[in-house]
C-alpha atoms as a PDB file:
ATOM      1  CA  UNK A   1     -60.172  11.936 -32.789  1.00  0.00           C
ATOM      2  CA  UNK A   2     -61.868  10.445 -35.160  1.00  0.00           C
ATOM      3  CA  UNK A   3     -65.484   8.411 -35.158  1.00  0.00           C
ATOM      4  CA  UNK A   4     -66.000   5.188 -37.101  1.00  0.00           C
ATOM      5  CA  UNK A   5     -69.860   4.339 -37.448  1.00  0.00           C
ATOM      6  CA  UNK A   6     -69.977   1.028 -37.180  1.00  0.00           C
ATOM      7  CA  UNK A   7     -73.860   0.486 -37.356  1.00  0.00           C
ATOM      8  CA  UNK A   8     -76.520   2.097 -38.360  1.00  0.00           C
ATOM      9  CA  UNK A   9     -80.624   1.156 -37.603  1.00  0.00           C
ATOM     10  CA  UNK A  10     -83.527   3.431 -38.554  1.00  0.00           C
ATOM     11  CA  UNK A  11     -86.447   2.757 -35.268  1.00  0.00           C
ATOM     12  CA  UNK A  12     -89.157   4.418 -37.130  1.00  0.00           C
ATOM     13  CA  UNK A  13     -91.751   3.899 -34.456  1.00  0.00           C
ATOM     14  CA  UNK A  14     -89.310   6.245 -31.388  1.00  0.00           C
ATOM     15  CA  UNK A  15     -88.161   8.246 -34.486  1.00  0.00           C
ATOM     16  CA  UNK A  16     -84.815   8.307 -34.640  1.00  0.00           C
ATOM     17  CA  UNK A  17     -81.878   6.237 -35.881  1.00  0.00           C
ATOM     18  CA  UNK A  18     -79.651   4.534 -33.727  1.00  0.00           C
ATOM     19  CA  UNK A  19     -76.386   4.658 -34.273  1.00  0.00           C
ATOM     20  CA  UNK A  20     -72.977   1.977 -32.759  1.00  0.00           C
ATOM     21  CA  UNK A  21     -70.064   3.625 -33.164  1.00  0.00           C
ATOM     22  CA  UNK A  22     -66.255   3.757 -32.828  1.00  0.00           C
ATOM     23  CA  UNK A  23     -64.076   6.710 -31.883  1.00  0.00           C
ATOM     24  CA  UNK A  24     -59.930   5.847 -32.653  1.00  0.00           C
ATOM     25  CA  UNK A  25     -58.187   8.993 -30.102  1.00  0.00           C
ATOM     26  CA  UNK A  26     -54.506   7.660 -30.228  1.00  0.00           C
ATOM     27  CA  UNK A  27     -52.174   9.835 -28.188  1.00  0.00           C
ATOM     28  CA  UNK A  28     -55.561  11.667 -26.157  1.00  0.00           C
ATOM     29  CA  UNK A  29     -57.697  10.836 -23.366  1.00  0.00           C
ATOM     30  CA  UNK A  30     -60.977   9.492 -23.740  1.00  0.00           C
ATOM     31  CA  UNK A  31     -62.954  11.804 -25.539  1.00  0.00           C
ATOM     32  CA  UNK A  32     -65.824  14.035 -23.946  1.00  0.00           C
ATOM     33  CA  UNK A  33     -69.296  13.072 -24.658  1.00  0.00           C
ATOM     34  CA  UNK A  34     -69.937  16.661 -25.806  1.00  0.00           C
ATOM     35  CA  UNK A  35     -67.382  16.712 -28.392  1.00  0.00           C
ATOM     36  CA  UNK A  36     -68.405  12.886 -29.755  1.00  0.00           C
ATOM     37  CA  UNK A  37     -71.808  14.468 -30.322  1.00  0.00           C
ATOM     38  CA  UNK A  38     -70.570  17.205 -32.331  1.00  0.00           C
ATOM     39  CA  UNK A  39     -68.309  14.573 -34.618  1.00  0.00           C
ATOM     40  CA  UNK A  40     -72.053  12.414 -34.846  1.00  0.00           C
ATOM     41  CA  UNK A  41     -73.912  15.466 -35.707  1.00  0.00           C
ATOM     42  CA  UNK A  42     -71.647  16.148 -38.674  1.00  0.00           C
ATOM     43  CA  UNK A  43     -70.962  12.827 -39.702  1.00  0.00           C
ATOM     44  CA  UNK A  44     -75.119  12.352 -39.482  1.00  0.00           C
ATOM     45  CA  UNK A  45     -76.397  15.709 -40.996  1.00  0.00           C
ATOM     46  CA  UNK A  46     -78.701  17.010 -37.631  1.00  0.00           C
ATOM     47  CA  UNK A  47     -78.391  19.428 -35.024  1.00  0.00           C
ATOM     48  CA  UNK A  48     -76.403  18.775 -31.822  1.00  0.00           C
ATOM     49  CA  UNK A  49     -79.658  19.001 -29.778  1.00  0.00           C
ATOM     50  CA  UNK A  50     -80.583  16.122 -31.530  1.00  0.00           C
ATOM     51  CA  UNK A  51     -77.533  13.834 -30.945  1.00  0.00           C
ATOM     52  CA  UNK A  52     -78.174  12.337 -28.297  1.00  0.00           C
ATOM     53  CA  UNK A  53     -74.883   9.874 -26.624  1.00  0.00           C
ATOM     54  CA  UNK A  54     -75.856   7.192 -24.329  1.00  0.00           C
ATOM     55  CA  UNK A  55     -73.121   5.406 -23.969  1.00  0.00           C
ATOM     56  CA  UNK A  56     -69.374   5.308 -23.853  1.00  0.00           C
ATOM     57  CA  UNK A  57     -66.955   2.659 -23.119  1.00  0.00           C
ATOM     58  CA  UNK A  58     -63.132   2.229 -23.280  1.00  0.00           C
ATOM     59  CA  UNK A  59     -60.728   0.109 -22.082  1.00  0.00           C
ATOM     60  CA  UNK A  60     -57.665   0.066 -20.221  1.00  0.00           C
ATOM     61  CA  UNK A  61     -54.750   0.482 -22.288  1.00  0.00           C
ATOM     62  CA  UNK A  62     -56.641   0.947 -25.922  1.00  0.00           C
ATOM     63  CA  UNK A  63     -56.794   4.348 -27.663  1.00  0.00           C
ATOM     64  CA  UNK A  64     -60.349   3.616 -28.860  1.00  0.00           C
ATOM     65  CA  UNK A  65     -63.808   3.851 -27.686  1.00  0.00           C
ATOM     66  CA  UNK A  66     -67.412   2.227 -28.797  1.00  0.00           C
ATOM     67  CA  UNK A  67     -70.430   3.518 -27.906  1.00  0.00           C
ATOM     68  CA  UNK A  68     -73.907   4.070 -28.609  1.00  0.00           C
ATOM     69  CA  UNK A  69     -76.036   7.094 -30.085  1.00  0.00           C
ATOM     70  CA  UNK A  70     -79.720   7.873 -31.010  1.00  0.00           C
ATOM     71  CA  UNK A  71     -80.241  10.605 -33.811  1.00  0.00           C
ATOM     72  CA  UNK A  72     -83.733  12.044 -33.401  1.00  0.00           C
ATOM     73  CA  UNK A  73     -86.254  13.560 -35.996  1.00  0.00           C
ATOM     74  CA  UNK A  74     -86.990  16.314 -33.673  1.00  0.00           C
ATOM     75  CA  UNK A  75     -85.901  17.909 -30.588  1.00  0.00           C
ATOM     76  CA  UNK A  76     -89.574  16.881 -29.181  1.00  0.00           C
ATOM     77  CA  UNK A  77     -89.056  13.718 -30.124  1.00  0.00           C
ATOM     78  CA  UNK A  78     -85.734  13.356 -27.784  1.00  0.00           C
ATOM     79  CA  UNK A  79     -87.194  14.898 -24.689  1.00  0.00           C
ATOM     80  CA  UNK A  80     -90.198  12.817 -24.788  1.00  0.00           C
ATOM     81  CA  UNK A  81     -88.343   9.144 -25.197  1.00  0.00           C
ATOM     82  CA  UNK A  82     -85.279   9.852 -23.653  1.00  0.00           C
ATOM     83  CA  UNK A  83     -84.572   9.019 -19.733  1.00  0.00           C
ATOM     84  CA  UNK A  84     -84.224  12.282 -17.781  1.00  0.00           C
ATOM     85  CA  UNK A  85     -80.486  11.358 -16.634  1.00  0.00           C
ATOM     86  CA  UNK A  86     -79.340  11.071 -19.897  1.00  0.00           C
ATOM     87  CA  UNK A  87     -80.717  13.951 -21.161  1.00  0.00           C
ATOM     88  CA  UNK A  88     -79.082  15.755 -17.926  1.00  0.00           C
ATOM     89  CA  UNK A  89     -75.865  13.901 -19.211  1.00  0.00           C
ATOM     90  CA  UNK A  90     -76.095  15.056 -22.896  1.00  0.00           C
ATOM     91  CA  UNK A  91     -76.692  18.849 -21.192  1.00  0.00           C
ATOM     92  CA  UNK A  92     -80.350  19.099 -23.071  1.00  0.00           C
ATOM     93  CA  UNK A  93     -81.666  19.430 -19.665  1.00  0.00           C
ATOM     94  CA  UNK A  94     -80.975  20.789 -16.322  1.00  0.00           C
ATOM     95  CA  UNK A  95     -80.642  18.623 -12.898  1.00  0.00           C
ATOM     96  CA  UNK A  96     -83.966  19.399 -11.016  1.00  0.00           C
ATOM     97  CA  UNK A  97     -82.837  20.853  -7.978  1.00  0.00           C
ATOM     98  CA  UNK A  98     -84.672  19.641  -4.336  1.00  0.00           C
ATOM     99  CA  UNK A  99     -84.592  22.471  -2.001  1.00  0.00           C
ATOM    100  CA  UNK A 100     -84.339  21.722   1.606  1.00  0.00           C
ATOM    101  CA  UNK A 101     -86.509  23.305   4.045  1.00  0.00           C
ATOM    102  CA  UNK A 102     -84.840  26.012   5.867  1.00  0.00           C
ATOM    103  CA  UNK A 103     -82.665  25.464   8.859  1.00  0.00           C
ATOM    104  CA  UNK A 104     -84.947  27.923  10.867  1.00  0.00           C
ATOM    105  CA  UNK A 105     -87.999  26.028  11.029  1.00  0.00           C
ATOM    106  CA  UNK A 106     -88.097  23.908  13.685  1.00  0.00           C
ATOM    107  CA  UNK A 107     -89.925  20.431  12.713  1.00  0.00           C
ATOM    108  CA  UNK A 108     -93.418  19.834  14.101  1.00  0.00           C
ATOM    109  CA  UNK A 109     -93.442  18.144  17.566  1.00  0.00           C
ATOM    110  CA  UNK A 110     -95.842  15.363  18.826  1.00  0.00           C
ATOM    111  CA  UNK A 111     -97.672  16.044  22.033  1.00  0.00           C
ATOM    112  CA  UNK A 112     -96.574  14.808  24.947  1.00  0.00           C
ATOM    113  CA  UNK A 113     -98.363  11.570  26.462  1.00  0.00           C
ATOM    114  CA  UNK A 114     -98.525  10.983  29.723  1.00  0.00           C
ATOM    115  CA  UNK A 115     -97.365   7.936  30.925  1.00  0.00           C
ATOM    116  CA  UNK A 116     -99.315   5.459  32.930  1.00  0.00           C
ATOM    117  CA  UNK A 117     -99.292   5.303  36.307  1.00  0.00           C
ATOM    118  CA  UNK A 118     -97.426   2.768  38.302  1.00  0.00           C
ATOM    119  CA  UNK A 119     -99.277   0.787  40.589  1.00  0.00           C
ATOM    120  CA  UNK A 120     -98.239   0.436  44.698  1.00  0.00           C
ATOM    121  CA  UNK A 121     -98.255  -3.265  45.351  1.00  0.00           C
ATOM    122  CA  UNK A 122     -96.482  -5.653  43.295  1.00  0.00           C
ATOM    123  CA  UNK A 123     -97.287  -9.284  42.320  1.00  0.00           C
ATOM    124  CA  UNK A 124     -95.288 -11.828  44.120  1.00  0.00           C
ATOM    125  CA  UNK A 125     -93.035 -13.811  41.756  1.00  0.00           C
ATOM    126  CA  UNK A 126     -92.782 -17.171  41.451  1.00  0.00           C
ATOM    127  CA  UNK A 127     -89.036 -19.005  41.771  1.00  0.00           C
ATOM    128  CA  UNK A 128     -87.731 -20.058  38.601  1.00  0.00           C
ATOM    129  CA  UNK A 129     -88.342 -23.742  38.000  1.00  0.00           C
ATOM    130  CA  UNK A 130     -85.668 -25.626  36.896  1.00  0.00           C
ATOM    131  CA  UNK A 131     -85.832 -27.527  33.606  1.00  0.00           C
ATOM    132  CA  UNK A 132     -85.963 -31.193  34.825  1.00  0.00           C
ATOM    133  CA  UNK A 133     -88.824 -30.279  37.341  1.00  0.00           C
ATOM    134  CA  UNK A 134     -90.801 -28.758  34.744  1.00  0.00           C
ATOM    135  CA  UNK A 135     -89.778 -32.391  32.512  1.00  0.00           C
ATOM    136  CA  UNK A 136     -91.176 -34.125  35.474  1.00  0.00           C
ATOM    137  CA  UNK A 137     -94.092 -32.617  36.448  1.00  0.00           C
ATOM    138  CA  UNK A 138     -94.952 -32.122  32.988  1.00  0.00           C
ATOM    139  CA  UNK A 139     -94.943 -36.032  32.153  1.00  0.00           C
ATOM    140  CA  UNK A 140     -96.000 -37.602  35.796  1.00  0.00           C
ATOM    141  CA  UNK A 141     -92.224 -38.390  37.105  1.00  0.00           C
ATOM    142  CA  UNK A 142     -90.662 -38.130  40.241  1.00  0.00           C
ATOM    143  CA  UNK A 143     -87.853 -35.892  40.865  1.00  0.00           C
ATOM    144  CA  UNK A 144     -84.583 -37.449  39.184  1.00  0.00           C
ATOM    145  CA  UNK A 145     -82.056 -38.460  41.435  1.00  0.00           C
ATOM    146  CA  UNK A 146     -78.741 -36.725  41.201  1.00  0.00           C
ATOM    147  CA  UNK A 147     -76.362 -38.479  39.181  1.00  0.00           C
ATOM    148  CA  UNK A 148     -73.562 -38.621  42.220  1.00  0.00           C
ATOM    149  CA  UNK A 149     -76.013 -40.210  43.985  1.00  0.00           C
ATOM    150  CA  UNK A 150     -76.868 -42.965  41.266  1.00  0.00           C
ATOM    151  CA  UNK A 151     -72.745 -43.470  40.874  1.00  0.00           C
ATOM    152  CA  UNK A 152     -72.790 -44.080  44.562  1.00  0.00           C
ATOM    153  CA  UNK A 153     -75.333 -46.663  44.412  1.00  0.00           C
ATOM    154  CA  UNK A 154     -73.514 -48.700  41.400  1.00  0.00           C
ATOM    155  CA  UNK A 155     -69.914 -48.771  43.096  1.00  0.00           C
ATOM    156  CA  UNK A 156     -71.297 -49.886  46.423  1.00  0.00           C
END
């Protein structure tokens, strides 16, 4: 494998440089991230811990890859700028483990509530209106006739 930089930008104010960059593996997979830090960290004169690799891409069918590297000052420098994934990527930290409660422990209950009492006698219901006698009595009408009946009326 072998790493092209392809450019090169000093960000004084994060300290560190970042660094574009090519890697040409013909007849190999796509190369791990841990061994394109090592090329960077030669081919940029700083430790590994430094290096830091935060992205790779290839494509389908190409034996080459770009990607995208900062080089910091210091070691300090990298864990305090750097995003805590990519650090866990670049193996400069370690995945923070959740622990899950134990499978013992029962979880807390809520009290029971009682619940209401029903009462004995029940309200009488009204029929269900239809909709055209609600129309009606809502707007003063009498009751529609059926519409057989008004087809009866305009044959005879």
């Amino acid at each position: 494998m072998e790493i092209e930089i392809v450019s090169k930008k000093e960000n004084e104010l994060l300290d560190r440089t970042e660094v574009n960059f090519r890697a040409m593996h013909p007849m190999e997979g796509t190369p791990q991230r841990e061994a394109v830090r090592e090329k960077l960290a030669t081919m940029m004169k700083a430790p590994k811990d430094r290096v830091i690799v935060d992205s790779m891409d290839s494509e389908f069918g190409k034996m080459e890859t770009v990607g995208y590297a900062k080089v910091y000052k210091t070691k300090e420098a990298a864990m305090k700028f750097e995003r805590e994934y990519v650090l866990v990527r670049n193996k400069l930290k370690e995945k923070a483990k959740v622990e899950k409660k134990a499978a013992a422990t029962p979880p807390p209950q809520k009290p029971a509530v009682a619940a209401p009492a029903k009462s004995a006698e029940k309200t009488p219901e009204k029929p269900a209106e239809k909709p055209a006698e609600k129309h009606a009595e809502k707007h003063g009408e009498k009751h529609a006739e059926k519409p057989a009946e008004k087809h009866a009326e305009k044959k005879a």
